[in-house]
N, C-alpha and C. Protein backbone atom coordinates (compact mmCIF):
# COMPACT_ATOMS: atom_id res chain seq x y z
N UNK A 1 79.94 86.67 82.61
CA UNK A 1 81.09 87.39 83.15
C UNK A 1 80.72 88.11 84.44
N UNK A 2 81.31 87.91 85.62
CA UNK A 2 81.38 88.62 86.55
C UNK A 2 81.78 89.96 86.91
N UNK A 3 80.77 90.87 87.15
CA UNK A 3 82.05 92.56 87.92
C UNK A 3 83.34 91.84 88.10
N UNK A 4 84.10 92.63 87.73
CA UNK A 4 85.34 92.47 89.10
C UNK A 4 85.30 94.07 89.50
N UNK A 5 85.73 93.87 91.33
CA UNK A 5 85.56 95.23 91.90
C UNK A 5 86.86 96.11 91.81
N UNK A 6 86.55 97.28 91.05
CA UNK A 6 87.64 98.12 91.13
C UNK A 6 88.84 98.34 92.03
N UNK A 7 89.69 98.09 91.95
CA UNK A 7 91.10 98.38 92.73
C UNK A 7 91.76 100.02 92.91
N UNK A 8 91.57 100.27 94.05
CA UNK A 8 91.77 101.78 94.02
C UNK A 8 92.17 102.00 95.46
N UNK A 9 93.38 102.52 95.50
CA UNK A 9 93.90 103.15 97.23
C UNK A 9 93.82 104.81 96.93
N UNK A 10 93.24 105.01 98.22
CA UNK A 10 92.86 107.13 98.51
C UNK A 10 94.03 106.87 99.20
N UNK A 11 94.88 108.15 99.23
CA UNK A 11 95.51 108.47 100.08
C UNK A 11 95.47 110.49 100.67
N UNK A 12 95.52 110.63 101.41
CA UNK A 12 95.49 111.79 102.30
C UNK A 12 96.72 112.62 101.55
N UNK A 13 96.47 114.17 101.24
CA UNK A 13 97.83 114.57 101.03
C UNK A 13 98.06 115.78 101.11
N UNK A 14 98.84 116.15 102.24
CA UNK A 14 98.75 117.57 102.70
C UNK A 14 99.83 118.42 101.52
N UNK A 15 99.45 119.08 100.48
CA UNK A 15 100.42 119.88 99.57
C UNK A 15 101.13 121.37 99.88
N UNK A 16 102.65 120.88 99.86
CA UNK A 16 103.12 122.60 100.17
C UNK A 16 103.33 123.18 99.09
N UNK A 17 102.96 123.84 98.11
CA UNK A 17 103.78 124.50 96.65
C UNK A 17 104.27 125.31 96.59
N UNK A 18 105.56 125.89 95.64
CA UNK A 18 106.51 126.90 95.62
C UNK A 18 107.80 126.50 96.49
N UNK A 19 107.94 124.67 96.95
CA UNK A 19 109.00 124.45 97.88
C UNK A 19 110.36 124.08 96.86
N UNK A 20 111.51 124.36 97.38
CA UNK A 20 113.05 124.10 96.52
C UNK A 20 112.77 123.34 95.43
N UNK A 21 112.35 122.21 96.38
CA UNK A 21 112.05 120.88 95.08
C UNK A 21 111.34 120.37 95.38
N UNK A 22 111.04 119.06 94.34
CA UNK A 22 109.87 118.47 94.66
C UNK A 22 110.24 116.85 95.87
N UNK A 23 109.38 116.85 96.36
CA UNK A 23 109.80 116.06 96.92
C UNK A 23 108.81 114.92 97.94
N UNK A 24 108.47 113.71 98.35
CA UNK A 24 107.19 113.50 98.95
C UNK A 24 108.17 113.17 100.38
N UNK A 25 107.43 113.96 101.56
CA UNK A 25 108.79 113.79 102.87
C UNK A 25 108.60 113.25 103.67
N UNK A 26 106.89 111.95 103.81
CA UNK A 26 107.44 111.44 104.75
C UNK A 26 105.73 111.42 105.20
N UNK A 27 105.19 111.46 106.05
CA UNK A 27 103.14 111.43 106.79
C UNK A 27 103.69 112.00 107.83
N UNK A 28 102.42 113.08 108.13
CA UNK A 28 102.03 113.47 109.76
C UNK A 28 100.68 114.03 110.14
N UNK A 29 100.28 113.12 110.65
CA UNK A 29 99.02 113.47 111.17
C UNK A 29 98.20 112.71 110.23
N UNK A 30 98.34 111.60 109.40
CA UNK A 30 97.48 110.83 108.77
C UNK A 30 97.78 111.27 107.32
N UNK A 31 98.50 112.13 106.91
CA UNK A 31 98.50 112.86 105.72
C UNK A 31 99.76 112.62 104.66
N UNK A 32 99.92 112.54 103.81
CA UNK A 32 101.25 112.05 103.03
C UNK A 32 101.50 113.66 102.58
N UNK A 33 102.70 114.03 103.66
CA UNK A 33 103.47 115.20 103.14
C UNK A 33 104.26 115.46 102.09
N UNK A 34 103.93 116.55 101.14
CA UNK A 34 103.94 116.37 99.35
C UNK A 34 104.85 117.90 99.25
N UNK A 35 105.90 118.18 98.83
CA UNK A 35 106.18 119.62 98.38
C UNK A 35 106.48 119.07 96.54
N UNK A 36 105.80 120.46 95.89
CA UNK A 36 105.98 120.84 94.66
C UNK A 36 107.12 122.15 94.77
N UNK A 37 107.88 122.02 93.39
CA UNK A 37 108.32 123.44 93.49
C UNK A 37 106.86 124.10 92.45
N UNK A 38 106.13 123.71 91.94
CA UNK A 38 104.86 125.00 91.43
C UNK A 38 104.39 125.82 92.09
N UNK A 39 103.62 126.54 91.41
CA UNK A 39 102.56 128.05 92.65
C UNK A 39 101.24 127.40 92.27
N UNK A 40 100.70 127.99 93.60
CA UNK A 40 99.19 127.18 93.42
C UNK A 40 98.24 128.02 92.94
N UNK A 41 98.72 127.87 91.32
CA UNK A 41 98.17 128.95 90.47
C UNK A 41 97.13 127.60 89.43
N UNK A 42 96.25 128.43 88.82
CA UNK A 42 95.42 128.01 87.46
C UNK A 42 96.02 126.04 87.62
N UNK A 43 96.05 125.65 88.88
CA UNK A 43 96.01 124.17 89.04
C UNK A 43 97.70 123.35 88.92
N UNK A 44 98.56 124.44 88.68
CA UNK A 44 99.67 123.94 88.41
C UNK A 44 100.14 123.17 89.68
N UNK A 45 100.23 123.63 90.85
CA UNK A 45 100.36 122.58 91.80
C UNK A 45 99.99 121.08 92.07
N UNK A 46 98.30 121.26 91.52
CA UNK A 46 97.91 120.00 91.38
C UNK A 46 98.01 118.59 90.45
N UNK A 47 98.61 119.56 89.10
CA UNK A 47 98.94 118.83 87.98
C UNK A 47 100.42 118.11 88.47
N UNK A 48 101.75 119.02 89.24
CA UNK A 48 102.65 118.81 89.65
C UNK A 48 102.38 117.41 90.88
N UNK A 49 101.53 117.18 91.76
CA UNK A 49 101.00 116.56 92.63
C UNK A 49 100.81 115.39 91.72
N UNK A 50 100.11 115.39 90.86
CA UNK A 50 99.32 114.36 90.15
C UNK A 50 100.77 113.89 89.64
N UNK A 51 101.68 114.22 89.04
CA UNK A 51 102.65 113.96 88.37
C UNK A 51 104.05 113.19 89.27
N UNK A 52 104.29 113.41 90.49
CA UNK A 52 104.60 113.20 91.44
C UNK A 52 104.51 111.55 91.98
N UNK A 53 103.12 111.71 92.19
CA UNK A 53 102.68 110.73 92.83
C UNK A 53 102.92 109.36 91.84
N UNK A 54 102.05 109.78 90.55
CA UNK A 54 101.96 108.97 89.21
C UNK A 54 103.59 107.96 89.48
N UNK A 55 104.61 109.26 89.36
CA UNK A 55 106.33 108.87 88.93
C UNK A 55 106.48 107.47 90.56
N UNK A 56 106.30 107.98 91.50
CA UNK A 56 106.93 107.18 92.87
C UNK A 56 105.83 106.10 92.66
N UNK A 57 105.04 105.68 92.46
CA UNK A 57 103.52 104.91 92.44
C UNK A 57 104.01 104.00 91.10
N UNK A 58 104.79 104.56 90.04
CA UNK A 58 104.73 103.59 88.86
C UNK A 58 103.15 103.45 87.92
N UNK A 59 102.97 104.67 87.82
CA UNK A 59 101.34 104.39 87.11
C UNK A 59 101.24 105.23 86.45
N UNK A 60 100.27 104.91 85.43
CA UNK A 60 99.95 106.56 84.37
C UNK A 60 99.45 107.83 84.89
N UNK A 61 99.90 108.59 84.57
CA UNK A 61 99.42 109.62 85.46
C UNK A 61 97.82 109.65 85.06
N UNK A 62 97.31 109.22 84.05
CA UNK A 62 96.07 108.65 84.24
C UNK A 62 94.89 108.24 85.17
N UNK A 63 95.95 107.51 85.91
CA UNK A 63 95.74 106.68 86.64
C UNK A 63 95.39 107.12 88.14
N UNK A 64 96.12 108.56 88.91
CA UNK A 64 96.25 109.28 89.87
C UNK A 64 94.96 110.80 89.42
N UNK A 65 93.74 110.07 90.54
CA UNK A 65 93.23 111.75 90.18
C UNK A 65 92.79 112.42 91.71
N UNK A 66 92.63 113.39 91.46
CA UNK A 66 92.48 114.27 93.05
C UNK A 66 91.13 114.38 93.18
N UNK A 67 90.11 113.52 94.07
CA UNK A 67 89.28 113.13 94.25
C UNK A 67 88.20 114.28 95.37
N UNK A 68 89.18 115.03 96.29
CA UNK A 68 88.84 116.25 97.29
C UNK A 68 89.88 117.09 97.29
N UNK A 69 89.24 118.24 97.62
CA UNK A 69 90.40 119.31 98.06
C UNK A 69 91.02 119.94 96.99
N UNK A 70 90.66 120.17 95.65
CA UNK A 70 91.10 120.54 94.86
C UNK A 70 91.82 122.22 94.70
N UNK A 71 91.05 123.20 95.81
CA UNK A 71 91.63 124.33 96.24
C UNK A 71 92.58 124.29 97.37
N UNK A 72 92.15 123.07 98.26
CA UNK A 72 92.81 123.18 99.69
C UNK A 72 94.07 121.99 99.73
N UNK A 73 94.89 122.75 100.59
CA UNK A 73 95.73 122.19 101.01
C UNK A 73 95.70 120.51 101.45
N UNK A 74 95.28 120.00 101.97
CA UNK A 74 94.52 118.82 102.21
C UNK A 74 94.00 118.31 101.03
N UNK A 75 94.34 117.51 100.53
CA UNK A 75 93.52 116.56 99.08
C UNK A 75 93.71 115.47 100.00
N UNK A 76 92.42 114.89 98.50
CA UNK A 76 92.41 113.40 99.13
C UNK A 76 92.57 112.71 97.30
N UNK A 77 93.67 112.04 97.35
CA UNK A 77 94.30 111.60 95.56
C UNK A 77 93.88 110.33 95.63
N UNK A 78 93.21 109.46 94.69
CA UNK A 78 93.06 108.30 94.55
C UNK A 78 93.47 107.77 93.62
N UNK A 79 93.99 106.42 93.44
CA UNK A 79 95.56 105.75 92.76
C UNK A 79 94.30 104.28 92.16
N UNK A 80 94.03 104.12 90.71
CA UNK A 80 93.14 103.30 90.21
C UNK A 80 94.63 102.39 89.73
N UNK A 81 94.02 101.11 90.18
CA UNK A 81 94.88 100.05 89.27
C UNK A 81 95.62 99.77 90.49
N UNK A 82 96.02 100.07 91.83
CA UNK A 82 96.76 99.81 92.70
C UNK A 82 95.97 99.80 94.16
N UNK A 83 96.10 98.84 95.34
CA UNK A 83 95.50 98.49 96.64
C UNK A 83 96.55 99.46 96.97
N UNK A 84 95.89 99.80 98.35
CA UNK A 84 96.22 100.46 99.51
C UNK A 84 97.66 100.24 100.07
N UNK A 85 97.77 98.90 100.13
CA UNK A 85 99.31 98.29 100.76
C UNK A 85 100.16 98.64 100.05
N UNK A 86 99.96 98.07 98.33
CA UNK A 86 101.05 98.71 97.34
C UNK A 86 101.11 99.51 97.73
N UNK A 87 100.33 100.84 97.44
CA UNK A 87 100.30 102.30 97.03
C UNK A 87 101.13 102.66 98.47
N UNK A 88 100.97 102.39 99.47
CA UNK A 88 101.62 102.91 100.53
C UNK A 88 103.02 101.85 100.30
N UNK A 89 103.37 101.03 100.64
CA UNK A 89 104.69 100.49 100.07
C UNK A 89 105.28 101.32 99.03
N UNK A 90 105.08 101.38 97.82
CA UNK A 90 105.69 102.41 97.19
C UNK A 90 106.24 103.44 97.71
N UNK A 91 105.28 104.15 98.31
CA UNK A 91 105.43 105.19 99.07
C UNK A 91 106.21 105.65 99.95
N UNK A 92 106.60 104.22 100.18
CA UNK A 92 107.66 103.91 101.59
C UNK A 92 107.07 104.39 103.09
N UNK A 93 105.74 104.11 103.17
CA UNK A 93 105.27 104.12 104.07
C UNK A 93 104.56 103.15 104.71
N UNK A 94 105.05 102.65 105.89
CA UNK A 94 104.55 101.05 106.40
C UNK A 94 102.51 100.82 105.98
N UNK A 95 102.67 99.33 105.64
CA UNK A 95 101.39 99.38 105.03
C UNK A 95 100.02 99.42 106.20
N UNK A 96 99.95 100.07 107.09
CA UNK A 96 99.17 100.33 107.87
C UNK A 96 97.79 100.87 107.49
């Protein structure tokens, strides 16, 4: 039996929390702009993030973990089970 090599797209994700709603609005500056309505308390933002992404992506939230940036604004989330093109298609962001 051969490896097969893991399938996994990072994506960049600048998080605002405590916004109206939740909502993912769009990239700037390389970054996939993310508002939660959570506070970026005891991780609730990030769980909200993780949950987010999971729902628009179609994957277990399992599946979505926050790989950098776990205090900062700036994460870097990586999406197992899905390439780069999907994960940005989903996203509705050209697959660049």
């Amino acid at each position: 039996m051969g490896a097969m090599a893991e399938t996994f797209a990072r994506i960049a994700v600048r998080l605002s929390p405590r916004a109206s709603r939740e909502a993912i609005v769009g990239e700037r500056e390389g970054a996939l702009q993310v508002r939660v309505t959570a506070p970026p308390v005891d991780g609730a933002a990030n769980e909200a993030l993780v949950r987010l992404i999971a729902k628009r992506l179609r994957v277990a939230k399992g599946a979505v973990t926050i790989v950098s940036g776990e205090t900062s604004r700036i994460k870097v989330v990586q999406v197992d089970g899905l390439d780069q093109a999907t994960a940005r298609s989903r996203l509705g962001l050209d697959a660049g």
